[in-house]
C-alpha atoms as a PDB file:
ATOM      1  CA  UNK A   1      98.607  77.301 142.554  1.00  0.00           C
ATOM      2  CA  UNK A   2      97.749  77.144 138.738  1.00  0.00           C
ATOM      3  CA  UNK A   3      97.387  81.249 138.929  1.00  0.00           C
ATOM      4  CA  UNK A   4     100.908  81.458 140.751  1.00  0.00           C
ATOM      5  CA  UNK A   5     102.568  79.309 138.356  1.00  0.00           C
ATOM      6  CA  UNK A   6     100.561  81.399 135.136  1.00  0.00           C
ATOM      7  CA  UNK A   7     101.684  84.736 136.831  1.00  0.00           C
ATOM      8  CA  UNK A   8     105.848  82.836 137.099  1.00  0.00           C
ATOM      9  CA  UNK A   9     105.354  82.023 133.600  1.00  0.00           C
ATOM     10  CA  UNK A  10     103.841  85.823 132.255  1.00  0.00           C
ATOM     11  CA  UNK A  11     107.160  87.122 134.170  1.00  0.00           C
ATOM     12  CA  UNK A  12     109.818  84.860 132.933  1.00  0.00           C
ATOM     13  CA  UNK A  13     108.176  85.717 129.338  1.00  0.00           C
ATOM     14  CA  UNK A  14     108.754  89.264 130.089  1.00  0.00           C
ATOM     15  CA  UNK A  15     111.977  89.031 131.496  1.00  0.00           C
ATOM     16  CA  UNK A  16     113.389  87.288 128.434  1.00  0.00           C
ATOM     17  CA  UNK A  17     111.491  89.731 125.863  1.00  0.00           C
ATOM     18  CA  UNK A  18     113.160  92.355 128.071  1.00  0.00           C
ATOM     19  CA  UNK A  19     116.685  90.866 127.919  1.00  0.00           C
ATOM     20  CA  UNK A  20     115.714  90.822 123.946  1.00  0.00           C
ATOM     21  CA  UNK A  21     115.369  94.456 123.752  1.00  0.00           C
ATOM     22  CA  UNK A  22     117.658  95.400 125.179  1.00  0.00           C
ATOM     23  CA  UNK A  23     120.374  93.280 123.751  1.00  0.00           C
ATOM     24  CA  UNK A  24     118.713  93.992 120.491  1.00  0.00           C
ATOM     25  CA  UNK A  25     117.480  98.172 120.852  1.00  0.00           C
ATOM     26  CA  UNK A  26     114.283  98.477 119.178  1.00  0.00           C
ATOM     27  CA  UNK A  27     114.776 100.387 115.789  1.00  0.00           C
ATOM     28  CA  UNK A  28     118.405  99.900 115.725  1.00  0.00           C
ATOM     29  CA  UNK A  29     118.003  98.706 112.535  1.00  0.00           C
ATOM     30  CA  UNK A  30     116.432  99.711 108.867  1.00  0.00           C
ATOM     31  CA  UNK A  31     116.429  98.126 105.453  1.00  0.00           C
ATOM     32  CA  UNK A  32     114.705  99.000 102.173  1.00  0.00           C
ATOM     33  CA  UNK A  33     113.352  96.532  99.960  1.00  0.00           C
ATOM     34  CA  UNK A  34     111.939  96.243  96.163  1.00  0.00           C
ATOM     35  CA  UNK A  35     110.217  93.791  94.907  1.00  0.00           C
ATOM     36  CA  UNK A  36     108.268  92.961  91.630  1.00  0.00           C
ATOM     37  CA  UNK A  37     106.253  89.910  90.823  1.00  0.00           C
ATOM     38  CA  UNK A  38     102.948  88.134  89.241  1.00  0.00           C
ATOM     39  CA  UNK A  39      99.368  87.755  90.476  1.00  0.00           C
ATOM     40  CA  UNK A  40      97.768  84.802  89.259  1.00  0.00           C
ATOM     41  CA  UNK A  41      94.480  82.059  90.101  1.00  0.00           C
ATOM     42  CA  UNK A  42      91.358  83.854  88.964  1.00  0.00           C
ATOM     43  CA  UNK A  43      92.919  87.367  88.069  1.00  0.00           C
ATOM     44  CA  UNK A  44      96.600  87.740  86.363  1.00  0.00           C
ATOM     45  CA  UNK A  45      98.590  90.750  86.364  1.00  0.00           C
ATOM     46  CA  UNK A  46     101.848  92.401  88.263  1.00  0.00           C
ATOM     47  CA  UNK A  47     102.980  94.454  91.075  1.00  0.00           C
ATOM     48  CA  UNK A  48     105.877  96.419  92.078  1.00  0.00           C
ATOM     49  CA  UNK A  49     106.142  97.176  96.031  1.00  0.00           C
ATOM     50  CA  UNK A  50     108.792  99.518  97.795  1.00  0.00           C
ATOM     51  CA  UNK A  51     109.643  97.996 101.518  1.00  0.00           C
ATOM     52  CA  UNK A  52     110.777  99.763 104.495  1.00  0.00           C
ATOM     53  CA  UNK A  53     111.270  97.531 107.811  1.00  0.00           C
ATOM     54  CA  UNK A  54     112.988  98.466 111.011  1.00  0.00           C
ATOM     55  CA  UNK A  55     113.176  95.761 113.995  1.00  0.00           C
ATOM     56  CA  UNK A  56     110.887  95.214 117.144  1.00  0.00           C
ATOM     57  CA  UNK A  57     113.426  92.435 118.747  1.00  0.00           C
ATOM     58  CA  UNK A  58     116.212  90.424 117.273  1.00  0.00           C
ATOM     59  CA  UNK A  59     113.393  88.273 115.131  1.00  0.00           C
ATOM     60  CA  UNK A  60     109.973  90.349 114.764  1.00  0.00           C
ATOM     61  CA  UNK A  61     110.491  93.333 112.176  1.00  0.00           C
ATOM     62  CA  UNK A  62     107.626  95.790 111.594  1.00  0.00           C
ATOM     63  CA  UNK A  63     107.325  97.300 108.002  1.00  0.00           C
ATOM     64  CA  UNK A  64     104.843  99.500 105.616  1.00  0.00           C
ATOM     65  CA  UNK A  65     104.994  98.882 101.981  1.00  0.00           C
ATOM     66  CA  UNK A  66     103.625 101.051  99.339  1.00  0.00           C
ATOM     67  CA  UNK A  67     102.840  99.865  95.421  1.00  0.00           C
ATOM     68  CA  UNK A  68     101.411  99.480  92.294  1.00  0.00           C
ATOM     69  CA  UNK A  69      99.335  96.370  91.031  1.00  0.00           C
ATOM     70  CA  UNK A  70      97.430  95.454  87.201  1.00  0.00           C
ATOM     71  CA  UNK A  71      94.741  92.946  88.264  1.00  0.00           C
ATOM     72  CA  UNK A  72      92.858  91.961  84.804  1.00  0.00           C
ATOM     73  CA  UNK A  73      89.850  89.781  86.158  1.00  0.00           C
ATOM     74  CA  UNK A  74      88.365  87.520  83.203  1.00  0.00           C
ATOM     75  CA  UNK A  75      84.363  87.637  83.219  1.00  0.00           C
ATOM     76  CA  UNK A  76      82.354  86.630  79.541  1.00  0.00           C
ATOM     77  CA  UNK A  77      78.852  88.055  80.274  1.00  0.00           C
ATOM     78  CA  UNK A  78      76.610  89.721  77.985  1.00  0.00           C
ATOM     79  CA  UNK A  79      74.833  93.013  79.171  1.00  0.00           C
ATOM     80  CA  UNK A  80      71.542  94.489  77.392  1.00  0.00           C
ATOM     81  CA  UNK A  81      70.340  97.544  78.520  1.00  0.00           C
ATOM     82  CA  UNK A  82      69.137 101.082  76.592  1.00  0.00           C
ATOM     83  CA  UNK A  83      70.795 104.456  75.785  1.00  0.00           C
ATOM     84  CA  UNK A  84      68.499 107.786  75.126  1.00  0.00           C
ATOM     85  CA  UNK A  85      69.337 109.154  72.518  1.00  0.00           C
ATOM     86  CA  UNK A  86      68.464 113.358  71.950  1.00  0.00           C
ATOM     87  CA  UNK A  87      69.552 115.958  69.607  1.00  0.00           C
ATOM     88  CA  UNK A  88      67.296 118.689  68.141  1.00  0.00           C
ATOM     89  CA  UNK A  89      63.944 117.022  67.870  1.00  0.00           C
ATOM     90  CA  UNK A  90      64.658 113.437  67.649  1.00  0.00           C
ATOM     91  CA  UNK A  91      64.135 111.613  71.572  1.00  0.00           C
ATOM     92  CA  UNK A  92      64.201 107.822  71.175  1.00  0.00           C
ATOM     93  CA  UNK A  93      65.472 105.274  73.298  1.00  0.00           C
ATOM     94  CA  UNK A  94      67.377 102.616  71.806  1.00  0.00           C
ATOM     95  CA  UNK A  95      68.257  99.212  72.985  1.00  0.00           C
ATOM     96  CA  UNK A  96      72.195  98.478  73.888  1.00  0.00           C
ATOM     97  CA  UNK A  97      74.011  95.683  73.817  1.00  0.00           C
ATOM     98  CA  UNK A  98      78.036  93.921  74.207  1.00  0.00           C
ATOM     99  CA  UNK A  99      79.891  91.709  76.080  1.00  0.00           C
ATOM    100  CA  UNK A 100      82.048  92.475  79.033  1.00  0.00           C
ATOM    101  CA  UNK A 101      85.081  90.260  77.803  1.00  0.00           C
ATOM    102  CA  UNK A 102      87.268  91.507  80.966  1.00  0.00           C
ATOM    103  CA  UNK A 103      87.974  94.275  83.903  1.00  0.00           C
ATOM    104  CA  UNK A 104      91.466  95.723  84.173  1.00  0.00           C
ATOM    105  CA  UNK A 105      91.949  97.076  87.649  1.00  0.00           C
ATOM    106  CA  UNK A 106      94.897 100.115  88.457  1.00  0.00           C
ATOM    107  CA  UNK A 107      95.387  99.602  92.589  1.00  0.00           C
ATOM    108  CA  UNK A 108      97.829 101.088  94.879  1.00  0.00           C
ATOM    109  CA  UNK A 109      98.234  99.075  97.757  1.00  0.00           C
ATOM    110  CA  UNK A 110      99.460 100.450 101.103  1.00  0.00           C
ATOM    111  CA  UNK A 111     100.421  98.181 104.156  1.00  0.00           C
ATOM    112  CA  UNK A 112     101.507  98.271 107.239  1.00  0.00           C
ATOM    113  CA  UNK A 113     103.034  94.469 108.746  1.00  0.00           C
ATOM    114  CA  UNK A 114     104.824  92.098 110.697  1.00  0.00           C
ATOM    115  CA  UNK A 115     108.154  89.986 109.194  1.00  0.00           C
ATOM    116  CA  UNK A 116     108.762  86.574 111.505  1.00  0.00           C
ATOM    117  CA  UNK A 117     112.215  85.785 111.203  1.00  0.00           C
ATOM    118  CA  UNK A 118     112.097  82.029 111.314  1.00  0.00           C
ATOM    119  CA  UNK A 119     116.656  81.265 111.388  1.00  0.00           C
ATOM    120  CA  UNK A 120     118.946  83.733 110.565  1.00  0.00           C
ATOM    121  CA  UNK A 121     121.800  82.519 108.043  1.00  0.00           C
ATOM    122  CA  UNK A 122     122.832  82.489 104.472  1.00  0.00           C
ATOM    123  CA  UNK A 123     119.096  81.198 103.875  1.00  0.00           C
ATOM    124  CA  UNK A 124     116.916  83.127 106.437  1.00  0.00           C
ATOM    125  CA  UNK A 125     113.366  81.772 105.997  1.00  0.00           C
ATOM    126  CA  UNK A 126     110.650  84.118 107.206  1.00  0.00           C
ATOM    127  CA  UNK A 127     106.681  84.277 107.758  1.00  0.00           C
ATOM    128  CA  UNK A 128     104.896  87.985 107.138  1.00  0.00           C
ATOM    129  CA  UNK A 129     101.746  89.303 108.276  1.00  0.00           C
ATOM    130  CA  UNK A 130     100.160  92.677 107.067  1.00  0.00           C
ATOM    131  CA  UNK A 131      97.174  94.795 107.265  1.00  0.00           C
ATOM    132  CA  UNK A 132      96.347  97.499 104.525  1.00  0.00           C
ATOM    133  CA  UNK A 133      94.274  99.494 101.829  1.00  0.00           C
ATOM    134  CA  UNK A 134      93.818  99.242  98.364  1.00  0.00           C
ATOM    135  CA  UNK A 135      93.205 102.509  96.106  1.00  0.00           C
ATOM    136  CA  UNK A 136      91.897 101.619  92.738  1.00  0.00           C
ATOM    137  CA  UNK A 137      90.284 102.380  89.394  1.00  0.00           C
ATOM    138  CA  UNK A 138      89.183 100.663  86.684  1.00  0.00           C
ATOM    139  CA  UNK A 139      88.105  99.566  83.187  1.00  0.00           C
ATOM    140  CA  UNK A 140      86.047  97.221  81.173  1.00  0.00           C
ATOM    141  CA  UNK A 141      87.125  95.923  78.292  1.00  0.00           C
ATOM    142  CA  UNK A 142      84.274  95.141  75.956  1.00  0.00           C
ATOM    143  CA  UNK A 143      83.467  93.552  72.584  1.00  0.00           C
ATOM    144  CA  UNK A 144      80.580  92.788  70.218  1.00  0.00           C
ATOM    145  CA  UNK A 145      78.484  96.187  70.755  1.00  0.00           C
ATOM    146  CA  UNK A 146      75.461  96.664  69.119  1.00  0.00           C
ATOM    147  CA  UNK A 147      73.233  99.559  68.985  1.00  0.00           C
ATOM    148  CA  UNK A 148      69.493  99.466  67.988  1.00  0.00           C
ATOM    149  CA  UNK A 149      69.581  95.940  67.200  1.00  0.00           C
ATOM    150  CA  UNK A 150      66.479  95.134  68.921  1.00  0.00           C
ATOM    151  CA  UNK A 151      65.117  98.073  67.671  1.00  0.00           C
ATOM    152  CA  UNK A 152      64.632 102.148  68.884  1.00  0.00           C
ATOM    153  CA  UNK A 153      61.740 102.935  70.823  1.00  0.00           C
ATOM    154  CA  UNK A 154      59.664 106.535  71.144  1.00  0.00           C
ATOM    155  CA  UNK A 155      58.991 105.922  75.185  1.00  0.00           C
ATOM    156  CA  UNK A 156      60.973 103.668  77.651  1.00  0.00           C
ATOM    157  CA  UNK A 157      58.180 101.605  78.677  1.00  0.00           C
ATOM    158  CA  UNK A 158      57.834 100.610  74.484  1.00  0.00           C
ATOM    159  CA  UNK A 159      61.401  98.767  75.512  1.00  0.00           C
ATOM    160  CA  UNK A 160      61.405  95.030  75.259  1.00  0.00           C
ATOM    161  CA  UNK A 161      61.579  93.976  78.800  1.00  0.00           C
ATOM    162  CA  UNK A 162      65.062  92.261  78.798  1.00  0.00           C
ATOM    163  CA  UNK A 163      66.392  96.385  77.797  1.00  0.00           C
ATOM    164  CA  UNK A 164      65.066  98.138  80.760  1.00  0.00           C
ATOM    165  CA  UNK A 165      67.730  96.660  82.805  1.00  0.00           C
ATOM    166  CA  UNK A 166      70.726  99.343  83.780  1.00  0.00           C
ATOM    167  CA  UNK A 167      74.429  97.948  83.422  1.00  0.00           C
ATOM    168  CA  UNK A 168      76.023  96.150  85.931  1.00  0.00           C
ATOM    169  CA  UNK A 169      77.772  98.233  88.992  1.00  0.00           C
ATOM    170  CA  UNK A 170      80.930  97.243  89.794  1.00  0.00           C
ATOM    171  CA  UNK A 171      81.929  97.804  92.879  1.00  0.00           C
ATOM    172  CA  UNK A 172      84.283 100.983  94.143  1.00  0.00           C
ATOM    173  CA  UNK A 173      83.544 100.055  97.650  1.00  0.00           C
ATOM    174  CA  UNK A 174      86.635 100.621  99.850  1.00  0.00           C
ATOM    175  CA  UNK A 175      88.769  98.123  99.480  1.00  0.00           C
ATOM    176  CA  UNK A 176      90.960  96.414 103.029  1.00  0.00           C
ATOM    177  CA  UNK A 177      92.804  94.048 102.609  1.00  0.00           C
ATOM    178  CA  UNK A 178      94.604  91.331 105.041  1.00  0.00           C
ATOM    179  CA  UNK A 179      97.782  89.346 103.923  1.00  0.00           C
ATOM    180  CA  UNK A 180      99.719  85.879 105.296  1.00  0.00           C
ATOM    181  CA  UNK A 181     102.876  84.919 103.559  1.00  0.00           C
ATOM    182  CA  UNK A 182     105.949  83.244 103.662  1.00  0.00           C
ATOM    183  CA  UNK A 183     109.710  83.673 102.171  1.00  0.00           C
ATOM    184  CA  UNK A 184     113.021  83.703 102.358  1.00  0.00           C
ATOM    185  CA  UNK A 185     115.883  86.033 102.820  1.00  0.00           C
ATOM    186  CA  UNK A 186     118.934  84.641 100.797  1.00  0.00           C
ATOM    187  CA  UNK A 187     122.447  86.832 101.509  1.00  0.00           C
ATOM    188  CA  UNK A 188     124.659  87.503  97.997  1.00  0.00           C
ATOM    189  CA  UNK A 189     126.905  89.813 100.315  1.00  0.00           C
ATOM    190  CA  UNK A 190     127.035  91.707 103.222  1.00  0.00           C
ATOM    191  CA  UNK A 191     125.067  94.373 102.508  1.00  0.00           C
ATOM    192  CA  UNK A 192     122.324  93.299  99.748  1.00  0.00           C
ATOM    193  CA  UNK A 193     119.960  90.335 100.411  1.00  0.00           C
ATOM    194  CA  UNK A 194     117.895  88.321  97.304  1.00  0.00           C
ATOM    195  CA  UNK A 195     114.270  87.966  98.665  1.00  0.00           C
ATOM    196  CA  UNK A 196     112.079  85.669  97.493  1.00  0.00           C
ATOM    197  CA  UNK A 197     107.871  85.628  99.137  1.00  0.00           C
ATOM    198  CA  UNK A 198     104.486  84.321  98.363  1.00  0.00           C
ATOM    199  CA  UNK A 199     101.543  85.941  99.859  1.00  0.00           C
ATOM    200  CA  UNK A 200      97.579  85.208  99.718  1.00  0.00           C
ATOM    201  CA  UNK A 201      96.312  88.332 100.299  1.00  0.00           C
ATOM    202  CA  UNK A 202      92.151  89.025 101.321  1.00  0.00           C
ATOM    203  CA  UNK A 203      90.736  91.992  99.382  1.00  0.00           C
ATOM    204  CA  UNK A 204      87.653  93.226 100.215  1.00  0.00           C
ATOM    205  CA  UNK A 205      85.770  94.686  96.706  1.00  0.00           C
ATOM    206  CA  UNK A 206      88.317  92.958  94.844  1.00  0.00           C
ATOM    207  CA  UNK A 207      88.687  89.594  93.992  1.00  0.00           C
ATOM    208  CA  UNK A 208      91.626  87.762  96.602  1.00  0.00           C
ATOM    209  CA  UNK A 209      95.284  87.295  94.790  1.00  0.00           C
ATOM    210  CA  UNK A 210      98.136  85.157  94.931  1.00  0.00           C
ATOM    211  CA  UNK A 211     101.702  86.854  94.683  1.00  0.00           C
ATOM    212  CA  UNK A 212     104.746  85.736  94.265  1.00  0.00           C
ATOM    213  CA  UNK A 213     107.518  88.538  94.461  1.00  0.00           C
ATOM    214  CA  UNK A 214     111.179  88.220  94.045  1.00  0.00           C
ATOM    215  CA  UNK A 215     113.260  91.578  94.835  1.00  0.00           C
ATOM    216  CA  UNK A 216     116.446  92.905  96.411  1.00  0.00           C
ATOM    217  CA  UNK A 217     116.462  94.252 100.177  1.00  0.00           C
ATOM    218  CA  UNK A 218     119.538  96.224 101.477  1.00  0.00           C
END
């Protein structure tokens, strides 16, 4: 009996989702969005995303977003390491050192999602889900370098032991990333829509981000 009434149930579900569709044809509809906000928590920066969504049913939309981000992640560590140094017949090795004051990270996000709409009206409150890949480069910015200033060396195993080290790797892993949100859809006429979202977005190789993004869709 439970089975029957799980199979009734599975059907009635379909029936209704079919009723959706096809009050509501899939892709019947598109919109473009643009949007431009702040990262902030451990890393601070901005990002600029272009939106297209079509619907799915009356209150699912799917979309893929494209963009550009600055993530500038503070760190404050010192690095000591060595540098050979070689020009005619001078070969020494000679000790490094600075401080990696921050790393400034270029990423282009792409994404592919799901928009929730919670109530459609003036105010139409949503929830978003989305799935994509970060491309990315970046720089250090660094500060208080100093070369030789524990001395230069004729072999590398003359180097104090604290020199021998190589720098830091940061990591240019590839770089998914996973995103859960919430917003709101507010109409200013019947055509163009004010959007205002927050997302917490997973990054793996980068450090995770808060957004919040205000933008037009239309």
């Amino acid at each position: 009996m439970k089975y029957i009434n799980v199979f009734i149930l599975c059907l009635f579900s379909f029936s209704l989702f079919a009723q959706e569709m096809e009050q509501h044809k899939i892709f019947s509809t598109f919109k473009l969005g643009i949007l431009a906000g702040l990262n902030f928590s451990t890393l601070s920066g901005g990002s600029f995303i272009l939106e297209g969504k079509t619907n799915l049913t009356s209150n699912i939309n799917v979309k893929l977003n494209a963009g550009y981000s600055t993530l500038n992640k503070k760190e404050g560590y010192n690095v000591k390491t060595n540098r050979f140094v070689s020009f005619d017949n001078y070969q020494k090795y000679s000790t490094e050192s600075y401080d990696v004051d921050e790393i400034n990270y270029d990423v282009f996000p792409i994404s592919i999602g799901f928009e929730y709409i919670i109530l459609k009206d003036n105010l139409s409150p949503y929830s978003v889900f989305e799935i994509g890949y970060n491309f990315y480069s970046y720089h250090t910015q660094i500060s208080n370098g100093r070369s030789g200033f524990a001395g230069v060396y004729d072999t590398f195993d003359e180097l104090p032991s604290e020199y021998k080290n190589k720098p830091p790797v940061i990591s240019e892993d590839e770089s998914y990333s996973i995103a859960l949100g919430i917003g709101t859809n507010y109409k200013l006429n019947s055509a163009i829509n004010l959007d205002v979202r927050y997302l917490y977005q997973f990054n793996k190789s980068l450090i995770n981000t808060n957004l919040i993004l205000v933008g037009i869709n239309f």
